[in-house]
PDB file of N, CA and C in Angstrom:
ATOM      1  N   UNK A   1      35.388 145.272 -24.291  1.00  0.00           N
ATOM      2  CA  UNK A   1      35.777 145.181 -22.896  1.00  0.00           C
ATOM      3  C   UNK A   1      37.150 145.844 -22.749  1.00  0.00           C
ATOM      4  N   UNK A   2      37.395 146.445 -21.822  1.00  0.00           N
ATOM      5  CA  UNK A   2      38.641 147.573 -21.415  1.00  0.00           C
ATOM      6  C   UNK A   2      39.962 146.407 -20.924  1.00  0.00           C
ATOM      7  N   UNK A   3      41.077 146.600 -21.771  1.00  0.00           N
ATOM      8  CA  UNK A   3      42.150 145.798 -21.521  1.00  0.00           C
ATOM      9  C   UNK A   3      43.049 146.720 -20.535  1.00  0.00           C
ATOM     10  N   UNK A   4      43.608 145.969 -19.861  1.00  0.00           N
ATOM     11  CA  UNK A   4      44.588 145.869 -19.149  1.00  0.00           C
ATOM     12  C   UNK A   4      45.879 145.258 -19.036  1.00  0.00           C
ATOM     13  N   UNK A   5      47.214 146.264 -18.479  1.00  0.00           N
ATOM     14  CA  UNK A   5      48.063 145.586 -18.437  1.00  0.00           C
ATOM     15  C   UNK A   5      48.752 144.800 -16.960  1.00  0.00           C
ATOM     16  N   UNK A   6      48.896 143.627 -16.880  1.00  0.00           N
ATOM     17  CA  UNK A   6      49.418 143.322 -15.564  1.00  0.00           C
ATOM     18  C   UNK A   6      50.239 142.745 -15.232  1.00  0.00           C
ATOM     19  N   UNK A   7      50.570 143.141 -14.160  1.00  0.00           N
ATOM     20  CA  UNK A   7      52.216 142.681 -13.775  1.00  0.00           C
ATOM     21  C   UNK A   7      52.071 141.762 -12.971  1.00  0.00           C
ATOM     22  N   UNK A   8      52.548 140.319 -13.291  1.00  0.00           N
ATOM     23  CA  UNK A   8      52.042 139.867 -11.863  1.00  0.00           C
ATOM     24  C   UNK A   8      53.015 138.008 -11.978  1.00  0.00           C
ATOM     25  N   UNK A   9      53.684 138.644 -10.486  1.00  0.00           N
ATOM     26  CA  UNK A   9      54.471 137.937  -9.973  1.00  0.00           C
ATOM     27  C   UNK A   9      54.642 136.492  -9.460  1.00  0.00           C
ATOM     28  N   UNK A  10      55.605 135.798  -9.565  1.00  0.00           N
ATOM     29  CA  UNK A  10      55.701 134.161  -9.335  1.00  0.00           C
ATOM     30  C   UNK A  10      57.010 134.265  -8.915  1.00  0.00           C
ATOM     31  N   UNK A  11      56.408 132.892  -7.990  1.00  0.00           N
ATOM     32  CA  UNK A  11      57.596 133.005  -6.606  1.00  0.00           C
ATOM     33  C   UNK A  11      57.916 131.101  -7.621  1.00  0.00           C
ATOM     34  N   UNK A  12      59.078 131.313  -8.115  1.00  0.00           N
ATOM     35  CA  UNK A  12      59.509 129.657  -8.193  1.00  0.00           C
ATOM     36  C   UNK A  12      60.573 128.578  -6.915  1.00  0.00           C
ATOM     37  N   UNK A  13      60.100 128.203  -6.889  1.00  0.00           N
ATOM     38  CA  UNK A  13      60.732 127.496  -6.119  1.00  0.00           C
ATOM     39  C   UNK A  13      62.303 127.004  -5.726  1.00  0.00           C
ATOM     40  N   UNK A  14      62.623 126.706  -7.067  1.00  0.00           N
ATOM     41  CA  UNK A  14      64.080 126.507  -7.875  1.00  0.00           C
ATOM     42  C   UNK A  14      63.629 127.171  -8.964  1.00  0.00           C
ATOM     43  N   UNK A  15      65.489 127.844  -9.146  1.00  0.00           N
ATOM     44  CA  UNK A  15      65.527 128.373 -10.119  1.00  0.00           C
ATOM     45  C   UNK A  15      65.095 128.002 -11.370  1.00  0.00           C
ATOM     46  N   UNK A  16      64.463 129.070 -12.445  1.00  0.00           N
ATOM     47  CA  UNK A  16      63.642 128.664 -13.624  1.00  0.00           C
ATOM     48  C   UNK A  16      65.111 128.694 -14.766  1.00  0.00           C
ATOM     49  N   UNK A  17      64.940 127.452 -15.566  1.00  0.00           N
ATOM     50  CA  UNK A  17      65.979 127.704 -17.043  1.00  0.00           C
ATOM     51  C   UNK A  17      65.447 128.866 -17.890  1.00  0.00           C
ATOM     52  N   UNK A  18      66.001 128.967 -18.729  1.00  0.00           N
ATOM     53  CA  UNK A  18      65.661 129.834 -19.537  1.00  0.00           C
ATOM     54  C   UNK A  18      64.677 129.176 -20.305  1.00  0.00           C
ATOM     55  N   UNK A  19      64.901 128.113 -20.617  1.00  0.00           N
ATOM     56  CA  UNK A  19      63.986 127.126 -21.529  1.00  0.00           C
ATOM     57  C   UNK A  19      62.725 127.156 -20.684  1.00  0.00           C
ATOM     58  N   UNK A  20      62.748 126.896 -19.845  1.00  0.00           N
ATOM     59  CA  UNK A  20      61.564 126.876 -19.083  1.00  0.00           C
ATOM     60  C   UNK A  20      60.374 128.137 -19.388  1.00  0.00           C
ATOM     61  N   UNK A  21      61.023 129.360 -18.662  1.00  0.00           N
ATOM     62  CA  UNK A  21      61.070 130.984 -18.700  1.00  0.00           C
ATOM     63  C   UNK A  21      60.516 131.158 -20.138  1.00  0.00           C
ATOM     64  N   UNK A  22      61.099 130.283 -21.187  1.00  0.00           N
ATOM     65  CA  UNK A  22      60.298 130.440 -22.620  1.00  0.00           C
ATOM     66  C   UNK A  22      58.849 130.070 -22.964  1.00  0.00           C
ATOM     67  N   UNK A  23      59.188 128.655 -22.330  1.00  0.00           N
ATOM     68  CA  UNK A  23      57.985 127.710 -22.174  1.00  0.00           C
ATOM     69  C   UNK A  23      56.670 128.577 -21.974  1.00  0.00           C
ATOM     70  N   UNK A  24      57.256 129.309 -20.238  1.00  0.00           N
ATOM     71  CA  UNK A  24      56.157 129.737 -19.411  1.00  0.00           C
ATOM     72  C   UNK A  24      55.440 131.132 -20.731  1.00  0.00           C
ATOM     73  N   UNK A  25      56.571 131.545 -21.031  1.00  0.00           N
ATOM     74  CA  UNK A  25      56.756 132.636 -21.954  1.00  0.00           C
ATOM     75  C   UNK A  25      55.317 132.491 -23.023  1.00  0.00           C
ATOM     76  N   UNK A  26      55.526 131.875 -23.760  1.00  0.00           N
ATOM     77  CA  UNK A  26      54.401 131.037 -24.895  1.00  0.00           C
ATOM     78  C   UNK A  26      53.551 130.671 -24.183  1.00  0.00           C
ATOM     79  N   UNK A  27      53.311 129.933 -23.350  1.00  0.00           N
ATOM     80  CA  UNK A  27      51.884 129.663 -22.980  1.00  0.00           C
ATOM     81  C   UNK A  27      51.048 130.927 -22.878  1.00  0.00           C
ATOM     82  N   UNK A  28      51.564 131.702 -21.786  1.00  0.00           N
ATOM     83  CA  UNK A  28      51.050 133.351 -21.822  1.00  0.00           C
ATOM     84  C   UNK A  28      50.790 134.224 -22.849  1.00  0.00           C
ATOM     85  N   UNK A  29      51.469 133.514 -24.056  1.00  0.00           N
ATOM     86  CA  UNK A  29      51.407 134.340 -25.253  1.00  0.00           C
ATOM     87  C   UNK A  29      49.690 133.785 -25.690  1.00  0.00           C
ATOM     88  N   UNK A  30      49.433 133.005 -25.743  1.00  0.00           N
ATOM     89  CA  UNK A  30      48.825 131.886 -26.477  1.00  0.00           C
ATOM     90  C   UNK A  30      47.147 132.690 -25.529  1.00  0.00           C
ATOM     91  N   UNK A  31      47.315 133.029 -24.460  1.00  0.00           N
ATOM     92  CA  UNK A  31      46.100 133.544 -23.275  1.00  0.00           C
ATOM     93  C   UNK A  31      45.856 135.148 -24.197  1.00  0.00           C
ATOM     94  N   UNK A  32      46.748 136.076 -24.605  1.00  0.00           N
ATOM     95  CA  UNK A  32      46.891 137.197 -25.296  1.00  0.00           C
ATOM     96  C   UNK A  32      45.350 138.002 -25.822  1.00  0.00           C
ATOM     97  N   UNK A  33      44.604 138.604 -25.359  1.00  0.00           N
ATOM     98  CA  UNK A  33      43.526 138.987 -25.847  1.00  0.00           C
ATOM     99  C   UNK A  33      43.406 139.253 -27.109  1.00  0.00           C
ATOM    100  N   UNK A  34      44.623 139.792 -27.746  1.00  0.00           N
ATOM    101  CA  UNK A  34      44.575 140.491 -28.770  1.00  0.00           C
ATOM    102  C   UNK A  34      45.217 139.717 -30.073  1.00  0.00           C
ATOM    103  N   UNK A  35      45.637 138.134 -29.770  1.00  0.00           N
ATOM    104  CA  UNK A  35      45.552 136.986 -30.741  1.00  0.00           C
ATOM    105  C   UNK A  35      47.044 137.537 -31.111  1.00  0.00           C
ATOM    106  N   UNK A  36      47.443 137.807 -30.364  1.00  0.00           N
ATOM    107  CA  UNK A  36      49.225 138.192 -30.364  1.00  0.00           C
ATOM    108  C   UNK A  36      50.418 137.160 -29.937  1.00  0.00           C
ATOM    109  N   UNK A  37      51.296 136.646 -30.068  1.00  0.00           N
ATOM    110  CA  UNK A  37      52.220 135.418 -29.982  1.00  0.00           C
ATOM    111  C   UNK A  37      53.215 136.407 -30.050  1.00  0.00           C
ATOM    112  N   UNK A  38      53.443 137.701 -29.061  1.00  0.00           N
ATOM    113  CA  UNK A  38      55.003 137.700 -29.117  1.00  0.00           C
ATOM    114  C   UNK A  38      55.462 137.409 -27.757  1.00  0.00           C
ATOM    115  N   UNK A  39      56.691 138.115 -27.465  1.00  0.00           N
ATOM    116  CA  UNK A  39      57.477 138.115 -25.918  1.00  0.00           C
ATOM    117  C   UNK A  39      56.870 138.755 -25.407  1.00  0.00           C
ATOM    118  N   UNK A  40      56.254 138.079 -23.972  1.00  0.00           N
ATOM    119  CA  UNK A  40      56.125 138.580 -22.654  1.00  0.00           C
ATOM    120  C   UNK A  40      57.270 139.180 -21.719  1.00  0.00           C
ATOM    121  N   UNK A  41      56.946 140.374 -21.492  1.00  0.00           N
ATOM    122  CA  UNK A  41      58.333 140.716 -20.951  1.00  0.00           C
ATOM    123  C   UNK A  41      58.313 139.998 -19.720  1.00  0.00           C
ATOM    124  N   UNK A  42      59.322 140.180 -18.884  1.00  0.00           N
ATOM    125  CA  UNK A  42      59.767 139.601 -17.568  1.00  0.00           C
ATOM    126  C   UNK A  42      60.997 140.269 -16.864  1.00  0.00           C
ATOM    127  N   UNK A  43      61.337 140.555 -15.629  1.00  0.00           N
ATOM    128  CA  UNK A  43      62.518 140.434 -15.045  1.00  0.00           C
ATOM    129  C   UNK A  43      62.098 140.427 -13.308  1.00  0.00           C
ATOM    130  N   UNK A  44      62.864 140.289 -12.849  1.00  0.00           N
ATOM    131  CA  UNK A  44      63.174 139.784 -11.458  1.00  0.00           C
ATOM    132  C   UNK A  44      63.052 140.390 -10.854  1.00  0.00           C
ATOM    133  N   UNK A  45      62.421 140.907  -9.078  1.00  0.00           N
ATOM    134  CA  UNK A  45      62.102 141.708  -8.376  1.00  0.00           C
ATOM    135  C   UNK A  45      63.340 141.391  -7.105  1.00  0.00           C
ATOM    136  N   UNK A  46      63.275 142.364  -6.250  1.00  0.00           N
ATOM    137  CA  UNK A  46      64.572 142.251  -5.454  1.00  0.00           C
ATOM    138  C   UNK A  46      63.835 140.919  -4.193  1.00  0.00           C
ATOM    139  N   UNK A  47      62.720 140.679  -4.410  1.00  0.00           N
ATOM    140  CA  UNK A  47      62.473 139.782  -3.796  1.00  0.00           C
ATOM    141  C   UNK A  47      62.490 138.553  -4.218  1.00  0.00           C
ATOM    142  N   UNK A  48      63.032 138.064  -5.276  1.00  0.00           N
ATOM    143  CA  UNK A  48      63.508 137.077  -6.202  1.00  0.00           C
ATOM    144  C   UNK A  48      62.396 136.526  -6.842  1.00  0.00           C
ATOM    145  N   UNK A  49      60.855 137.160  -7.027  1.00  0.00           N
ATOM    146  CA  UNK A  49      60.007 136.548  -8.076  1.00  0.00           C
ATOM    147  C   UNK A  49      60.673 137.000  -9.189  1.00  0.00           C
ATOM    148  N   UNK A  50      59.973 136.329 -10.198  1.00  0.00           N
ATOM    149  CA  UNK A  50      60.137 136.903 -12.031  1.00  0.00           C
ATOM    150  C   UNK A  50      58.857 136.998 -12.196  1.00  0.00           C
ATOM    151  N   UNK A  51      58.377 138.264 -12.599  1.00  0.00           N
ATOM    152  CA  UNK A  51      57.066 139.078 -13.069  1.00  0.00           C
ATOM    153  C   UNK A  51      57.210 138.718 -14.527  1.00  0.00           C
ATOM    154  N   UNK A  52      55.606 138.723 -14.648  1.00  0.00           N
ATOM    155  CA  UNK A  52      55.176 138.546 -15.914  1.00  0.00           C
ATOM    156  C   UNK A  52      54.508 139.694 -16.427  1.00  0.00           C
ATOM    157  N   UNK A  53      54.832 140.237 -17.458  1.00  0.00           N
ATOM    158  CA  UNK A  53      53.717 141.150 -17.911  1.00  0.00           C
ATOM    159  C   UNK A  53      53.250 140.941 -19.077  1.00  0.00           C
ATOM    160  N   UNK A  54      51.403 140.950 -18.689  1.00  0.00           N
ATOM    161  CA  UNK A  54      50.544 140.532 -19.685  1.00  0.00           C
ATOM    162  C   UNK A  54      49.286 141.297 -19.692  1.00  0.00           C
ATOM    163  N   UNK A  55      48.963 141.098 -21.122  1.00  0.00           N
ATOM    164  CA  UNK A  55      47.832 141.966 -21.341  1.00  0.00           C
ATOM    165  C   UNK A  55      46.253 140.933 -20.749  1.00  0.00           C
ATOM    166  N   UNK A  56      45.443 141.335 -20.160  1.00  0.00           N
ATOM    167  CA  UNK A  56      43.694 141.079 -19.874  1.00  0.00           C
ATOM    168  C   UNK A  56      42.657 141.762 -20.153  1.00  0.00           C
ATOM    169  N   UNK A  57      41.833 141.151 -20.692  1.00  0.00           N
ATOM    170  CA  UNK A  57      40.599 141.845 -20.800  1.00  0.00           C
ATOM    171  C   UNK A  57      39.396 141.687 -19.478  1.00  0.00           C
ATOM    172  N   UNK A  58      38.974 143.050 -18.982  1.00  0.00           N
ATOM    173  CA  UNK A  58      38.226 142.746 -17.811  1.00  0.00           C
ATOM    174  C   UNK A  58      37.084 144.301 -17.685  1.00  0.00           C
ATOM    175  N   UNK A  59      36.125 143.746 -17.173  1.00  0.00           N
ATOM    176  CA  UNK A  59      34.817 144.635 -16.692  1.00  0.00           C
ATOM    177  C   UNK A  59      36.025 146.049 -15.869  1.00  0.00           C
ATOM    178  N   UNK A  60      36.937 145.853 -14.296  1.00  0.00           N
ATOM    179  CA  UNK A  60      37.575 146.521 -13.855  1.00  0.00           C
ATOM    180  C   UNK A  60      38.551 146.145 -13.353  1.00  0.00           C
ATOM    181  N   UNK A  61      38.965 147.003 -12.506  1.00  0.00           N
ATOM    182  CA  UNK A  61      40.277 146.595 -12.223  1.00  0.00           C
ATOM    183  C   UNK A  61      40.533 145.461 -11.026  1.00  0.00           C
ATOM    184  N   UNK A  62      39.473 144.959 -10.313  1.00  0.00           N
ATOM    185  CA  UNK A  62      39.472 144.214  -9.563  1.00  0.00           C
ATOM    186  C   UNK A  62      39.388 142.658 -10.636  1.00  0.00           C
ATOM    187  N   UNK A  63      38.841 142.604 -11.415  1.00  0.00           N
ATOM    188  CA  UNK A  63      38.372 141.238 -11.989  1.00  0.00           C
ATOM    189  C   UNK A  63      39.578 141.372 -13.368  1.00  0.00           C
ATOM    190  N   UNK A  64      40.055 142.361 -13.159  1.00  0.00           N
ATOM    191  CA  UNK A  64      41.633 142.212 -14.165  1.00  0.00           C
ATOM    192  C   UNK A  64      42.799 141.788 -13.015  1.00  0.00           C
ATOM    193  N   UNK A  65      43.176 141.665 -12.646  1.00  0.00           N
ATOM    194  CA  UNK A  65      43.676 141.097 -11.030  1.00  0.00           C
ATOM    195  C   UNK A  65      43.244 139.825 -11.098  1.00  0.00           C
ATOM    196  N   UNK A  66      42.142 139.448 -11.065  1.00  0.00           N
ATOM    197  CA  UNK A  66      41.434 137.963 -10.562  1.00  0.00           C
ATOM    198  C   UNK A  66      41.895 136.966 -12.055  1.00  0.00           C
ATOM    199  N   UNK A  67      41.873 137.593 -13.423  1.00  0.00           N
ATOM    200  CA  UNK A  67      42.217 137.320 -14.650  1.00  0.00           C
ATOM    201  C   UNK A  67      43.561 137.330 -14.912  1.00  0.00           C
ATOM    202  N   UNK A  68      43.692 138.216 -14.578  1.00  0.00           N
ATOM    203  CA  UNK A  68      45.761 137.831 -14.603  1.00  0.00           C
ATOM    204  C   UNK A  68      46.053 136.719 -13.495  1.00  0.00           C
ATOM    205  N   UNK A  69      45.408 136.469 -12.309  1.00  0.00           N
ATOM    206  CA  UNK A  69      46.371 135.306 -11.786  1.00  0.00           C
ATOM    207  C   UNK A  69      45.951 134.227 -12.063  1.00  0.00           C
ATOM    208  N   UNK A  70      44.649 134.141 -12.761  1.00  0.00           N
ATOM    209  CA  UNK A  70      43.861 132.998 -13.528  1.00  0.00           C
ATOM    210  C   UNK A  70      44.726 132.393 -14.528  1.00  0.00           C
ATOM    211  N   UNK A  71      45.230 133.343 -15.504  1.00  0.00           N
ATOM    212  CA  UNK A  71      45.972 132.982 -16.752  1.00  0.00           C
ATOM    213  C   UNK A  71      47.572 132.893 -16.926  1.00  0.00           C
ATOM    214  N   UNK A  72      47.891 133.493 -15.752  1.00  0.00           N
ATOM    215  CA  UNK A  72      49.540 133.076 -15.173  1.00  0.00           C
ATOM    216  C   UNK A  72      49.271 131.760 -14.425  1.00  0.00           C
ATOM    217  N   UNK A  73      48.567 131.109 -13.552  1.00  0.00           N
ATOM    218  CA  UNK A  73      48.150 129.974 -12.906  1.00  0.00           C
ATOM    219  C   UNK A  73      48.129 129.089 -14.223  1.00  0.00           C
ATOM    220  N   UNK A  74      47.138 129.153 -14.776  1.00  0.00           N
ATOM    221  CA  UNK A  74      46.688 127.872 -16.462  1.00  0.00           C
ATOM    222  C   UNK A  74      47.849 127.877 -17.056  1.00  0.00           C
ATOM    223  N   UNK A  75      48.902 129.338 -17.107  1.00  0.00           N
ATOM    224  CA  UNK A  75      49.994 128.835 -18.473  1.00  0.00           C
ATOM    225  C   UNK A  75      51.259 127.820 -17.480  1.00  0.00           C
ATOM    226  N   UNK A  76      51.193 128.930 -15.725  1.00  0.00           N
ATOM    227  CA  UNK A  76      52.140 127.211 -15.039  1.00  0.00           C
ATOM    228  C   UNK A  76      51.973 125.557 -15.306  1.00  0.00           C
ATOM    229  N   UNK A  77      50.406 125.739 -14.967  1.00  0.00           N
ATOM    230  CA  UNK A  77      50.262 124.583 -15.354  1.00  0.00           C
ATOM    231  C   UNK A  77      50.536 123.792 -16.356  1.00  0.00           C
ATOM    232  N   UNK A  78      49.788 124.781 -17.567  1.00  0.00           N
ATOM    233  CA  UNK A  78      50.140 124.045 -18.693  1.00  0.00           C
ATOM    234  C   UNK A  78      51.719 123.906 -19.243  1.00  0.00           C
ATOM    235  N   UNK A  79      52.413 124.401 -18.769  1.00  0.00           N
ATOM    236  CA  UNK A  79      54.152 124.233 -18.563  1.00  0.00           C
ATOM    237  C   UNK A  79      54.829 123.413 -18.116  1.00  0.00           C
ATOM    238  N   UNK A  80      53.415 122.416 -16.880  1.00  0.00           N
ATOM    239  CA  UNK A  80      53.988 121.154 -16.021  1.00  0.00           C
ATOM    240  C   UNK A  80      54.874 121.769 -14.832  1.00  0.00           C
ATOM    241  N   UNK A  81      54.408 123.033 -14.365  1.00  0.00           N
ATOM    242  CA  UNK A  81      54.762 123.601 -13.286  1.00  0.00           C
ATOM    243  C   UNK A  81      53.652 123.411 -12.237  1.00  0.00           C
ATOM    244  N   UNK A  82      53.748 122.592 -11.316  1.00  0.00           N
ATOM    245  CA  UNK A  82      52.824 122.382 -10.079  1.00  0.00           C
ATOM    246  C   UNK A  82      52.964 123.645  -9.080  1.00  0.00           C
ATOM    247  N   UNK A  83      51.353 123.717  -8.331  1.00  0.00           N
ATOM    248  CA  UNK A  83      51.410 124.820  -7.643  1.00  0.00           C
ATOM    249  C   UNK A  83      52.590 124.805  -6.085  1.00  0.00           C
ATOM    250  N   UNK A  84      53.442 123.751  -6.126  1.00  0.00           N
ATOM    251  CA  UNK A  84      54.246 123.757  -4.995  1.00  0.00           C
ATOM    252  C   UNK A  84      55.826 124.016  -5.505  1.00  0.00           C
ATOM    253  N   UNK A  85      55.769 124.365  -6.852  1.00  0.00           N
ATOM    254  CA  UNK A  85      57.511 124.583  -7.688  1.00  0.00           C
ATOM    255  C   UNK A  85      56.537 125.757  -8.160  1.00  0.00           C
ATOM    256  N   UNK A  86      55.810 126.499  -8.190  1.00  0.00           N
ATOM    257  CA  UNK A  86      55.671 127.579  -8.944  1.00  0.00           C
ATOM    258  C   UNK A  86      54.471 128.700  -8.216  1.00  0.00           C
ATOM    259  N   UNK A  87      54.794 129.492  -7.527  1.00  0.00           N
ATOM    260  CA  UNK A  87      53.392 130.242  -7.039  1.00  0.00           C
ATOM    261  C   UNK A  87      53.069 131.607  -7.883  1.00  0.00           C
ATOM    262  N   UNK A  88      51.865 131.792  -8.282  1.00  0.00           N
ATOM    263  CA  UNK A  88      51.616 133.367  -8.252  1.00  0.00           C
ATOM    264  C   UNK A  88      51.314 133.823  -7.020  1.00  0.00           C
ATOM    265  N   UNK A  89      52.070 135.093  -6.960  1.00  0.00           N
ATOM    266  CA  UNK A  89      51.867 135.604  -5.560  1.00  0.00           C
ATOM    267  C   UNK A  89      50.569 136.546  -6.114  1.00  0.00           C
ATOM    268  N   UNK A  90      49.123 136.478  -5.797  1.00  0.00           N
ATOM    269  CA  UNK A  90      48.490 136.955  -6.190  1.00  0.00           C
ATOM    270  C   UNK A  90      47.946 138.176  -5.745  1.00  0.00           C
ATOM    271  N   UNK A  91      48.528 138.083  -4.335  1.00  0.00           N
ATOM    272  CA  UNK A  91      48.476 139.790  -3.738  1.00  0.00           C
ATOM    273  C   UNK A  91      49.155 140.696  -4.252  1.00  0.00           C
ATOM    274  N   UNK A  92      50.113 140.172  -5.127  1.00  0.00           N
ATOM    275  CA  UNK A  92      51.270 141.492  -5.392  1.00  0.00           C
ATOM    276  C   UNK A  92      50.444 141.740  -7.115  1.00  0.00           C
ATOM    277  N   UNK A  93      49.545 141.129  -7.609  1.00  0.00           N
ATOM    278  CA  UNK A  93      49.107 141.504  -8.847  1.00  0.00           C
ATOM    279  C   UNK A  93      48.920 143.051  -9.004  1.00  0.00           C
ATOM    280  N   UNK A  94      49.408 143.414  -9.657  1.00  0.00           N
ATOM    281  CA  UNK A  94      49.288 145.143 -10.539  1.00  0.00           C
ATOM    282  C   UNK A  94      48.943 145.309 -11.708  1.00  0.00           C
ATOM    283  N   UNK A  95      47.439 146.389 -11.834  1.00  0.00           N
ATOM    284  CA  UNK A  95      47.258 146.344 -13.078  1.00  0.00           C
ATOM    285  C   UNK A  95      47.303 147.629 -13.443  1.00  0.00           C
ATOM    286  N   UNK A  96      46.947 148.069 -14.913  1.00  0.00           N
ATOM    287  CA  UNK A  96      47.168 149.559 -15.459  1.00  0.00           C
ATOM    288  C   UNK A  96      46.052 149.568 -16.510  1.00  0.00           C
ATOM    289  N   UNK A  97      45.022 150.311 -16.437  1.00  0.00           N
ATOM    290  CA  UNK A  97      43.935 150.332 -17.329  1.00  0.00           C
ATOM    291  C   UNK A  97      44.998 151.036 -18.606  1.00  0.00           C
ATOM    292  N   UNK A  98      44.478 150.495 -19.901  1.00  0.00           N
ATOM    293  CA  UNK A  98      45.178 150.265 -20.999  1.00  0.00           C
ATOM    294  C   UNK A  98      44.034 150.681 -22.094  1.00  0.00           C
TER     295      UNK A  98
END
């Protein structure tokens, strides 16, 4: 299946620690198609999300979109980030066939 890379953005509510930002960091690692555990990159958009970029595996580019905000959503969660302290903005998802 054709991987992809995607960028895709979260609006936090209050500011994230760094500890946190790690947290979120590893969970995403742990989703990794390719059974990889390193750093997810990240930095900040002038609209004050922090983007995540992560690799997906998907049929195209529409259902790599639907998979990246799937697996940025599960690693908030699993971080103990509720969907009202943590949004993916899922319209702004960007992907890059890879």
């Amino acid at each position: 299946m054709p991987r992809y890379l995607a960028v895709v953005p979260v609006r936090f509510t209050r500011e994230p620690t760094e500890d946190a930002l790690n947290d979120v960091n590893d969970a995403l690692a742990a989703y990794d198609p390719r059974g990889r555990r390193g750093r997810i990159v990240t930095h900040r958009t002038d609209a004050g999300d922090i983007t995540f970029s992560i690799i997906v595996e998907s049929a195209d580019d529409q259902e790599a979109k639907r998979v990246a905000r799937e697996t940025a959503a599960s690693a908030l969660l699993d971080t103990g980030h509720r969907s009202d302290a943590a949004t993916v903005r899922g319209e702004a998802v960007e992907v890059i066939p890879g």
